[in-house]
PDB file of N, CA and C in Angstrom:
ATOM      1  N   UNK A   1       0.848  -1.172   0.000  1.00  0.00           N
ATOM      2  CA  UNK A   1       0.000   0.000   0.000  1.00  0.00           C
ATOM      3  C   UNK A   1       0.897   1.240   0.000  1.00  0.00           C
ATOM      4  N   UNK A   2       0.535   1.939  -1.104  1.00  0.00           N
ATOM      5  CA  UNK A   2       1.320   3.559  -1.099  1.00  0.00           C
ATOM      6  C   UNK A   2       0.585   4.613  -0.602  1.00  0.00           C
ATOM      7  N   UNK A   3       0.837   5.308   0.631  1.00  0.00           N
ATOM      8  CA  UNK A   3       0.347   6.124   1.430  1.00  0.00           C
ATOM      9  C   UNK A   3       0.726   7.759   1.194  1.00  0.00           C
ATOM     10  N   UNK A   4       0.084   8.504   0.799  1.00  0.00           N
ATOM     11  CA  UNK A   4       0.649  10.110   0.169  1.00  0.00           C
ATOM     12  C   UNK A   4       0.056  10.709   1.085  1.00  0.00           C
ATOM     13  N   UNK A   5       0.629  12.132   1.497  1.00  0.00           N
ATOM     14  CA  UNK A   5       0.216  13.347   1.823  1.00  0.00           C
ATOM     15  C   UNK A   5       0.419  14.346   1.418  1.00  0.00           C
ATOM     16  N   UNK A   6       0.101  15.461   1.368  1.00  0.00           N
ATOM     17  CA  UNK A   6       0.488  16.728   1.385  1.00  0.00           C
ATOM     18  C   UNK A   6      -0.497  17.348   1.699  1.00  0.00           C
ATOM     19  N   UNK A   7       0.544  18.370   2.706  1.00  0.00           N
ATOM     20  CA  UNK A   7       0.076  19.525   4.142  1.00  0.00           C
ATOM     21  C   UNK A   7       0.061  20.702   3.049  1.00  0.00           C
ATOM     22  N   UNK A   8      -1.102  21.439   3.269  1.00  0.00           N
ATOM     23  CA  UNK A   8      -0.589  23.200   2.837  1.00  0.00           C
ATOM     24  C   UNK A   8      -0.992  23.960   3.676  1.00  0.00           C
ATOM     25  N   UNK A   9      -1.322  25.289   2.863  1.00  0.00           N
ATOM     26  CA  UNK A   9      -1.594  26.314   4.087  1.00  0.00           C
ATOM     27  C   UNK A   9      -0.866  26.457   5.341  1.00  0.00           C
ATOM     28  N   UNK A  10      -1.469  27.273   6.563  1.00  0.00           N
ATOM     29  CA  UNK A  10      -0.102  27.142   7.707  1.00  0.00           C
ATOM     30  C   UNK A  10       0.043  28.935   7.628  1.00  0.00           C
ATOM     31  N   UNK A  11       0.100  29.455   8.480  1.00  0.00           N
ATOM     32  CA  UNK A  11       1.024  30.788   8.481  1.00  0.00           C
ATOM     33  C   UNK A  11       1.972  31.017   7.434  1.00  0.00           C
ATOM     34  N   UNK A  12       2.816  30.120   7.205  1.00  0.00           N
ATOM     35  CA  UNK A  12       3.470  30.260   6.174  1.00  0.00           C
ATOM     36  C   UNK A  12       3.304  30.073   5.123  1.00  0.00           C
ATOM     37  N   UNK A  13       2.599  29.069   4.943  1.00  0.00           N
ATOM     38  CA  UNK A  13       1.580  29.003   3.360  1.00  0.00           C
ATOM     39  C   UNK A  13       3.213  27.515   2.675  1.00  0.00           C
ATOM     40  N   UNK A  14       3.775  26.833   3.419  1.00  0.00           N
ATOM     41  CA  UNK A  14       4.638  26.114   2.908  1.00  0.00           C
ATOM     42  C   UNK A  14       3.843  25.087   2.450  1.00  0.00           C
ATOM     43  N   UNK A  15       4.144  24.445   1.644  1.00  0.00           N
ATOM     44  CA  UNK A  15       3.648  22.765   1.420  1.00  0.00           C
ATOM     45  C   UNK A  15       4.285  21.623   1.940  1.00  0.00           C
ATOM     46  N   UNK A  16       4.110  20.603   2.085  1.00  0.00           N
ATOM     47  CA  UNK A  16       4.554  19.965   2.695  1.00  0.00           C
ATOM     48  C   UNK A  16       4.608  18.234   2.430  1.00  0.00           C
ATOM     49  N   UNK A  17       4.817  17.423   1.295  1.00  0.00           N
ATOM     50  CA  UNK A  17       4.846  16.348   0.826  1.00  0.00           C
ATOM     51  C   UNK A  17       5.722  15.467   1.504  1.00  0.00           C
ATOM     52  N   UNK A  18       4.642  13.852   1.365  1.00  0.00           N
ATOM     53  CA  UNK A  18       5.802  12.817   2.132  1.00  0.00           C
ATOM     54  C   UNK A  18       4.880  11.388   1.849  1.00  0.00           C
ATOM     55  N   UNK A  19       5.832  10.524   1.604  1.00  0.00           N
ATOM     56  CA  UNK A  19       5.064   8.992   1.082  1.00  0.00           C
ATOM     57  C   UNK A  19       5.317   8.058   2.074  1.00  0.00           C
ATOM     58  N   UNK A  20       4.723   7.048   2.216  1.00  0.00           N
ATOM     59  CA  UNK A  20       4.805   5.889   2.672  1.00  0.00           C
ATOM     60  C   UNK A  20       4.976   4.316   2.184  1.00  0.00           C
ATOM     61  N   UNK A  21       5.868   3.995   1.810  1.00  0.00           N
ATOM     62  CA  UNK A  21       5.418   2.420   1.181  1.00  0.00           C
ATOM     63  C   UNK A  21       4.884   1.465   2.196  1.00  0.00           C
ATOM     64  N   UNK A  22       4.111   0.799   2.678  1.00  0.00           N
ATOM     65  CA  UNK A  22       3.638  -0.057   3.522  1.00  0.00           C
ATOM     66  C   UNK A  22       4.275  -1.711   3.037  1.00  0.00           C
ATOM     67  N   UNK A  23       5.169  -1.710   1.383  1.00  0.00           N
ATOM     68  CA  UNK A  23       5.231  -3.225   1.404  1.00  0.00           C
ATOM     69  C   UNK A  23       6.205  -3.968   2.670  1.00  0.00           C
ATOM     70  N   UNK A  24       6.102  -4.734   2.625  1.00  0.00           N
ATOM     71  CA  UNK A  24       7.611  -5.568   3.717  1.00  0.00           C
ATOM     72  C   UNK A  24       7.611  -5.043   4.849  1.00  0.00           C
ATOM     73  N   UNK A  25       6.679  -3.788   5.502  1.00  0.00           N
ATOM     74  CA  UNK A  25       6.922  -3.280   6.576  1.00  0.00           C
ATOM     75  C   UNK A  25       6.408  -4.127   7.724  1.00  0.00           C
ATOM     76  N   UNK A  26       6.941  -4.504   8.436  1.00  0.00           N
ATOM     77  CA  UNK A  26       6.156  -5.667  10.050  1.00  0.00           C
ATOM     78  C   UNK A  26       4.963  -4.933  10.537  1.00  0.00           C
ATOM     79  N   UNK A  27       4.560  -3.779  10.672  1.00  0.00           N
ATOM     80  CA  UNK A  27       3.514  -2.803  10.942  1.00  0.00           C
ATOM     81  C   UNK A  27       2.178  -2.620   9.842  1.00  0.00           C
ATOM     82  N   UNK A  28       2.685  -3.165   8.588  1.00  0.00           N
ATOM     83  CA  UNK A  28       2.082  -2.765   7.165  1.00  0.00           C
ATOM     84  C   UNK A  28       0.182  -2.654   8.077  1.00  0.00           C
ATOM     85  N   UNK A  29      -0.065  -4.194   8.380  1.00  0.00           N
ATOM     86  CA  UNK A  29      -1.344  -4.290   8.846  1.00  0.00           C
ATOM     87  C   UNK A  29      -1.637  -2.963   9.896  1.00  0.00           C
ATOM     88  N   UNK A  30      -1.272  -2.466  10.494  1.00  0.00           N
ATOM     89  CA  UNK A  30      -1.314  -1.175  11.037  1.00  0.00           C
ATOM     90  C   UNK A  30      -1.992  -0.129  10.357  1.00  0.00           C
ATOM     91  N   UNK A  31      -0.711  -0.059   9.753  1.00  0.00           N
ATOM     92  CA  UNK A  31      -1.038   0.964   8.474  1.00  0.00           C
ATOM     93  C   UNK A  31      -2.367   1.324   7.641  1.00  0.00           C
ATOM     94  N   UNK A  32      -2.344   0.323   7.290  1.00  0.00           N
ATOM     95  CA  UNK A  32      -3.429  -0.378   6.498  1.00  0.00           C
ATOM     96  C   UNK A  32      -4.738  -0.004   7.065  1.00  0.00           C
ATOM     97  N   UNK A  33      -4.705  -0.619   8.637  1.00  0.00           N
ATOM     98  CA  UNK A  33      -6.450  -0.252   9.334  1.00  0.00           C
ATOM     99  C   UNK A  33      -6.545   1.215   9.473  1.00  0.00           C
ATOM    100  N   UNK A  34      -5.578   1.790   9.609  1.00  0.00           N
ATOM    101  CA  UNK A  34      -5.690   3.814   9.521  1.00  0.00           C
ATOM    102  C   UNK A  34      -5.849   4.395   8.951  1.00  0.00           C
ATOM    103  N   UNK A  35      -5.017   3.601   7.407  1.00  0.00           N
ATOM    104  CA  UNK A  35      -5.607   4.041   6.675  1.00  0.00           C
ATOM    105  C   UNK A  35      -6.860   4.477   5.947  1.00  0.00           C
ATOM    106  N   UNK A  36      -7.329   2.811   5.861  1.00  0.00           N
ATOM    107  CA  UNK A  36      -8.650   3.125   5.370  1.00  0.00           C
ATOM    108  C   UNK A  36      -9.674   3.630   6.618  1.00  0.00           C
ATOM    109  N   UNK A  37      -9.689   3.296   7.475  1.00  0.00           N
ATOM    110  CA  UNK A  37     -10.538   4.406   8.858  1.00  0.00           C
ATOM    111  C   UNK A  37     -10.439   6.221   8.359  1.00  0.00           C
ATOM    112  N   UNK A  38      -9.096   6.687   8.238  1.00  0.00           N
ATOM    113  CA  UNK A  38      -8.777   7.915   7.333  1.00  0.00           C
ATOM    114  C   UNK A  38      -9.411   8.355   6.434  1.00  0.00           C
ATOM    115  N   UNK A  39      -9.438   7.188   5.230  1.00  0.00           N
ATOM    116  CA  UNK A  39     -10.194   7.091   4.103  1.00  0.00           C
ATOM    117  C   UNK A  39     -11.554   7.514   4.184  1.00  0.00           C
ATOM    118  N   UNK A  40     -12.430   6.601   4.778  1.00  0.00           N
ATOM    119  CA  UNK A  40     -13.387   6.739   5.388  1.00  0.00           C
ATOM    120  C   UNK A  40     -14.101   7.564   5.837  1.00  0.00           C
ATOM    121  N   UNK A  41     -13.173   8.666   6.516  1.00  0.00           N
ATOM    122  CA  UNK A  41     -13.923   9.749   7.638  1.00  0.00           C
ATOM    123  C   UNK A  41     -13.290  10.764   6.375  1.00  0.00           C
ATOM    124  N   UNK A  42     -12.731  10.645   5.041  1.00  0.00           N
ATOM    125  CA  UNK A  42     -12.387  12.254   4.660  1.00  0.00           C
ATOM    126  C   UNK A  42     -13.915  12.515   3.162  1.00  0.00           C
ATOM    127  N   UNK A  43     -12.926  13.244   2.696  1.00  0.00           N
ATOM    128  CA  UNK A  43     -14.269  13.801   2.124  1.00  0.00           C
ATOM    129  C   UNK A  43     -13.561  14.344   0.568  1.00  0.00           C
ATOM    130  N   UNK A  44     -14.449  14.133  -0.289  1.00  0.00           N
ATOM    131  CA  UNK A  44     -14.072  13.594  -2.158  1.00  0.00           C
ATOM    132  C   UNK A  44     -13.957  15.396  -2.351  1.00  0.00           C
ATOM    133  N   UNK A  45     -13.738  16.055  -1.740  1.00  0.00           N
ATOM    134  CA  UNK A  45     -13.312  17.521  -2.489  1.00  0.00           C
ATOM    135  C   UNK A  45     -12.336  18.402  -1.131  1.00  0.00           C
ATOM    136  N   UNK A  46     -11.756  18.896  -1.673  1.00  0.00           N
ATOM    137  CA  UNK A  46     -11.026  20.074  -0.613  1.00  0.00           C
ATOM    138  C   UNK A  46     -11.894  20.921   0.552  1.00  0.00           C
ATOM    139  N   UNK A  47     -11.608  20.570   1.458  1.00  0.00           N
ATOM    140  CA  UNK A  47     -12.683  20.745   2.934  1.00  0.00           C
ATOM    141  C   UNK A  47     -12.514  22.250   2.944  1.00  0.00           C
ATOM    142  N   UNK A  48     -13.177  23.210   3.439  1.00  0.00           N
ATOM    143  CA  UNK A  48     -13.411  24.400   4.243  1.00  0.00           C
ATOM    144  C   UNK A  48     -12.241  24.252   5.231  1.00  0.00           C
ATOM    145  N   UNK A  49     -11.263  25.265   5.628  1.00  0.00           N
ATOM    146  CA  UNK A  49     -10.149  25.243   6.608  1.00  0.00           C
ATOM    147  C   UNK A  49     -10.467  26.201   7.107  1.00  0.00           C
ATOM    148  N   UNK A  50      -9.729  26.610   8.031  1.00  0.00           N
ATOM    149  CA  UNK A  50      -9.897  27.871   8.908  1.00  0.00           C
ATOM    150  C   UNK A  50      -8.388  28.826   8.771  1.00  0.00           C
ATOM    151  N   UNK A  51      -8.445  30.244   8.900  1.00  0.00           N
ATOM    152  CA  UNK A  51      -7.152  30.961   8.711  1.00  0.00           C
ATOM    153  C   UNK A  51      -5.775  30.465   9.488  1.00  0.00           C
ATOM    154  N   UNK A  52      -4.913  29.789   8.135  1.00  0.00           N
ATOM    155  CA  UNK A  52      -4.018  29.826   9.050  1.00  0.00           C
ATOM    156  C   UNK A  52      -3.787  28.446   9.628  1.00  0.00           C
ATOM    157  N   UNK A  53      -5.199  27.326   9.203  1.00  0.00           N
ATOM    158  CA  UNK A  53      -4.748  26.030   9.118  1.00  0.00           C
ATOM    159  C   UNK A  53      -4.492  25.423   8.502  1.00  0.00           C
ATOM    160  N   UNK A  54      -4.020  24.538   8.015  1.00  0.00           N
ATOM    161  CA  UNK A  54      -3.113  23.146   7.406  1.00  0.00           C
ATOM    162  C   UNK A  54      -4.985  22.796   6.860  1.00  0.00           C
ATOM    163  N   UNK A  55      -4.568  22.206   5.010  1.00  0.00           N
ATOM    164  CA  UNK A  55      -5.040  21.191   5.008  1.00  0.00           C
ATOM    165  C   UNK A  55      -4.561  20.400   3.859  1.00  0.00           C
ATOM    166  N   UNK A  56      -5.733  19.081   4.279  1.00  0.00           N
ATOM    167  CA  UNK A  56      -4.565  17.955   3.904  1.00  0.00           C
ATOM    168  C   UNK A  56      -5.225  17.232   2.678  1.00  0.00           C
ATOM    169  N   UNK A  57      -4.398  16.398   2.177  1.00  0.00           N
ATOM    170  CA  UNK A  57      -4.833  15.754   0.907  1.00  0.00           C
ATOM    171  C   UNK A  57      -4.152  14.391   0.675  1.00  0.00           C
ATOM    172  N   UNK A  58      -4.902  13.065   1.134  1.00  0.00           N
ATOM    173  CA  UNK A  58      -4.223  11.991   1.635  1.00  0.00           C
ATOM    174  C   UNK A  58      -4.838  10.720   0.468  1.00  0.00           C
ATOM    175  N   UNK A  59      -3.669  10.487  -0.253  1.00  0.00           N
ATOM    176  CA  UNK A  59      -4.212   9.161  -0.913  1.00  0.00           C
ATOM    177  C   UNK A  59      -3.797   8.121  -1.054  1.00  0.00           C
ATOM    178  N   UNK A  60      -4.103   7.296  -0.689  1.00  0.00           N
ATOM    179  CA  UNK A  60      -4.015   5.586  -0.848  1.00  0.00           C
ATOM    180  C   UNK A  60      -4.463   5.047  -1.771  1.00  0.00           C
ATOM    181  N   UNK A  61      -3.411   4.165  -2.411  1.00  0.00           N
ATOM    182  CA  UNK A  61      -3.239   3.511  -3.808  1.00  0.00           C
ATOM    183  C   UNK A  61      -4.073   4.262  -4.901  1.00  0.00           C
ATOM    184  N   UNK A  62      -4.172   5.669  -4.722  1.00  0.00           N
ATOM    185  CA  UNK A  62      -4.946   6.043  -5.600  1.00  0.00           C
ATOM    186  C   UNK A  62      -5.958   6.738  -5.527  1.00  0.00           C
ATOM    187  N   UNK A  63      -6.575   6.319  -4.395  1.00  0.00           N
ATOM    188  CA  UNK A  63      -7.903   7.047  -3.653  1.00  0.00           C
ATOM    189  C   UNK A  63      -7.669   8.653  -2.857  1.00  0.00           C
ATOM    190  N   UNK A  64      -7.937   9.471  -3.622  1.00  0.00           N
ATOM    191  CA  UNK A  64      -7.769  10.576  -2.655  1.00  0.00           C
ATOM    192  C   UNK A  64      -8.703  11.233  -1.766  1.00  0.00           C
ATOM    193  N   UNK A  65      -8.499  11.850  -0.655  1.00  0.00           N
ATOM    194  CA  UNK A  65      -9.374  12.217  -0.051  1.00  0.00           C
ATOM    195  C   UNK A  65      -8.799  13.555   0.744  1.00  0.00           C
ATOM    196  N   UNK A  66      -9.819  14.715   1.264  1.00  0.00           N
ATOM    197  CA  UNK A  66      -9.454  15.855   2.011  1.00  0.00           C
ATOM    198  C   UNK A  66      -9.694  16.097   3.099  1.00  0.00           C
ATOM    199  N   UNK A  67      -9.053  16.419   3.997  1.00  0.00           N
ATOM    200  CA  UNK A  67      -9.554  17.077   5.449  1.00  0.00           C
ATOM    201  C   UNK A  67      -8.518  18.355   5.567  1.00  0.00           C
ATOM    202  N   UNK A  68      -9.608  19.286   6.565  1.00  0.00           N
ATOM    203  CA  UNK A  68      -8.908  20.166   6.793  1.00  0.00           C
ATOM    204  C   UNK A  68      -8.293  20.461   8.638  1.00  0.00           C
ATOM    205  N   UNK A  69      -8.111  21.683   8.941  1.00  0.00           N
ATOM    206  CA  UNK A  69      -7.932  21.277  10.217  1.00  0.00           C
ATOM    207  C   UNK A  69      -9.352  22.744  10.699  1.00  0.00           C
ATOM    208  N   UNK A  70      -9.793  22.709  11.941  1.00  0.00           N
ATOM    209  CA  UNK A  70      -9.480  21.875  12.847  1.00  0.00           C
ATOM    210  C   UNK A  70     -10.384  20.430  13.104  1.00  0.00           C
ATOM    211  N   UNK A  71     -10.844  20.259  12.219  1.00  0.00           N
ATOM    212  CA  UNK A  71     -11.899  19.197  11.737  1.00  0.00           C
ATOM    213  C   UNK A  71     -11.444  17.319  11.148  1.00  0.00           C
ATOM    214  N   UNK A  72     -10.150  17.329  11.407  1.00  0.00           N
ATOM    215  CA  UNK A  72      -9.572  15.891  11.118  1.00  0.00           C
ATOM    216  C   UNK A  72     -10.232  15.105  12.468  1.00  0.00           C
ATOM    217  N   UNK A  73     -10.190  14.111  11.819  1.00  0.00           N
ATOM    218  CA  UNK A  73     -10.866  12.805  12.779  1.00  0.00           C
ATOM    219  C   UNK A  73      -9.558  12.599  13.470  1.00  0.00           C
ATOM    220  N   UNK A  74      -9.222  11.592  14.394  1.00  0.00           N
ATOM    221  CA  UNK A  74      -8.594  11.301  15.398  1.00  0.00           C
ATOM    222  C   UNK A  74      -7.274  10.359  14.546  1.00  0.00           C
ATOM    223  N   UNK A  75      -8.043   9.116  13.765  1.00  0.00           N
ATOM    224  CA  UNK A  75      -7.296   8.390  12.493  1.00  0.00           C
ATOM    225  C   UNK A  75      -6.425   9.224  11.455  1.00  0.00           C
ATOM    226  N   UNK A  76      -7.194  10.370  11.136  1.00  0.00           N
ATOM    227  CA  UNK A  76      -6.366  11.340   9.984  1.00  0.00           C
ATOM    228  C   UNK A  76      -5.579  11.856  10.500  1.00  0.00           C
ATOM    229  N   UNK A  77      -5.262  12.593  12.059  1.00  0.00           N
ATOM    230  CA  UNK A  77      -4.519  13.186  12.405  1.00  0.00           C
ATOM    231  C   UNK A  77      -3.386  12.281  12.651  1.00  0.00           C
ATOM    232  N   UNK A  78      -3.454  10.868  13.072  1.00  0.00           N
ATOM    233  CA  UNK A  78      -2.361  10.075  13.102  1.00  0.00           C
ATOM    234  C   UNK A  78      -1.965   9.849  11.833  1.00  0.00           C
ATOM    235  N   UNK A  79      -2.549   9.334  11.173  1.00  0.00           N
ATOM    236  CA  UNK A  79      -2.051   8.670   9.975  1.00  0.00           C
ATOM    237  C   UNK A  79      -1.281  10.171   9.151  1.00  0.00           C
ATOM    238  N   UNK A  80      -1.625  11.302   8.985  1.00  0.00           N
ATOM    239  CA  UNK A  80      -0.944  12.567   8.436  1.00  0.00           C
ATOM    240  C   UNK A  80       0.239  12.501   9.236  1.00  0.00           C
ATOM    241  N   UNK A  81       0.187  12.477  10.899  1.00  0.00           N
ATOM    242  CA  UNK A  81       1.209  12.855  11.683  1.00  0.00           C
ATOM    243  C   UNK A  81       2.492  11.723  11.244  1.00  0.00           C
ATOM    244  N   UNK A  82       2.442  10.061  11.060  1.00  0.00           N
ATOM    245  CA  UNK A  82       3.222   9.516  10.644  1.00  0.00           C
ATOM    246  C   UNK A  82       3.395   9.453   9.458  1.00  0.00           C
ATOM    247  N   UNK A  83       2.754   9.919   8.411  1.00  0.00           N
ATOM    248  CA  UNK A  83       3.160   9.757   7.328  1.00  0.00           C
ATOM    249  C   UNK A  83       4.214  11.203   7.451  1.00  0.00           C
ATOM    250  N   UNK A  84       3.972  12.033   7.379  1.00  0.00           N
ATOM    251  CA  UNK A  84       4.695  13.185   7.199  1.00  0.00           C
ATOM    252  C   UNK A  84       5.853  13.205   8.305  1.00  0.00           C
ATOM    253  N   UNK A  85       6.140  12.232   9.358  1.00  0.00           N
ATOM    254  CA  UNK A  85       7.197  11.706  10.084  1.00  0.00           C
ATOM    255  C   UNK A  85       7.787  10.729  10.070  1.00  0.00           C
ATOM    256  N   UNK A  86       7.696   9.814   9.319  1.00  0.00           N
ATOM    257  CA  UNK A  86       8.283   8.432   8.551  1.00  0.00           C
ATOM    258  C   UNK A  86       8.912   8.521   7.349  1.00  0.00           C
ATOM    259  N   UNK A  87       8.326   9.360   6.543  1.00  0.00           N
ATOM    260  CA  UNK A  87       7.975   9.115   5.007  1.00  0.00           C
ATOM    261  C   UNK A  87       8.762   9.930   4.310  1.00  0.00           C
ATOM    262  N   UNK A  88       9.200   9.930   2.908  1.00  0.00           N
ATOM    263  CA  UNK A  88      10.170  10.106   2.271  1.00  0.00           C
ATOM    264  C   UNK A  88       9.734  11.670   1.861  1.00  0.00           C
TER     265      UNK A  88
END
């Protein structure tokens, strides 16, 4: 499973890209259930953010989906937080 993000917005307005490969990883099944829980709770167009927050744009194998902040589910905020702290 290939896991994508990218953060924008922010005070600074930086972007912020980072991947995940899930193959061979001992955790993969991890991954995997957050993902799609993530999946799940986001939403098929670019969310409403608030000034000055991050939002995000997360896709798995293909599937993309949006959340913004301060409105991420509990799953998106992890799964963003390690992908964008693991990931290439």
């Amino acid at each position: 499973m290939r896991i994508q993000v990218t953060r924008t917005g922010g005070f600074a307005g930086i972007e912020r890209r980072a991947e995940v490969d899930t193959s061979g990883r001992p955790d993969a099944d991890e991954w995997h259930a957050l993902a799609e829980k993530a999946l799940a709770d986001g939403r098929g167009a670019p969310a409403a953010g608030v000034p000055d927050g991050f939002n995000y744009e997360i896709t798995v194998d293909g599937r993309t989906v949006y959340a913004a902040d301060p409105r991420l589910t509990e799953e998106q905020r992890r799964l963003v937080s390690r992908v964008l702290k693991e990931g290439a």
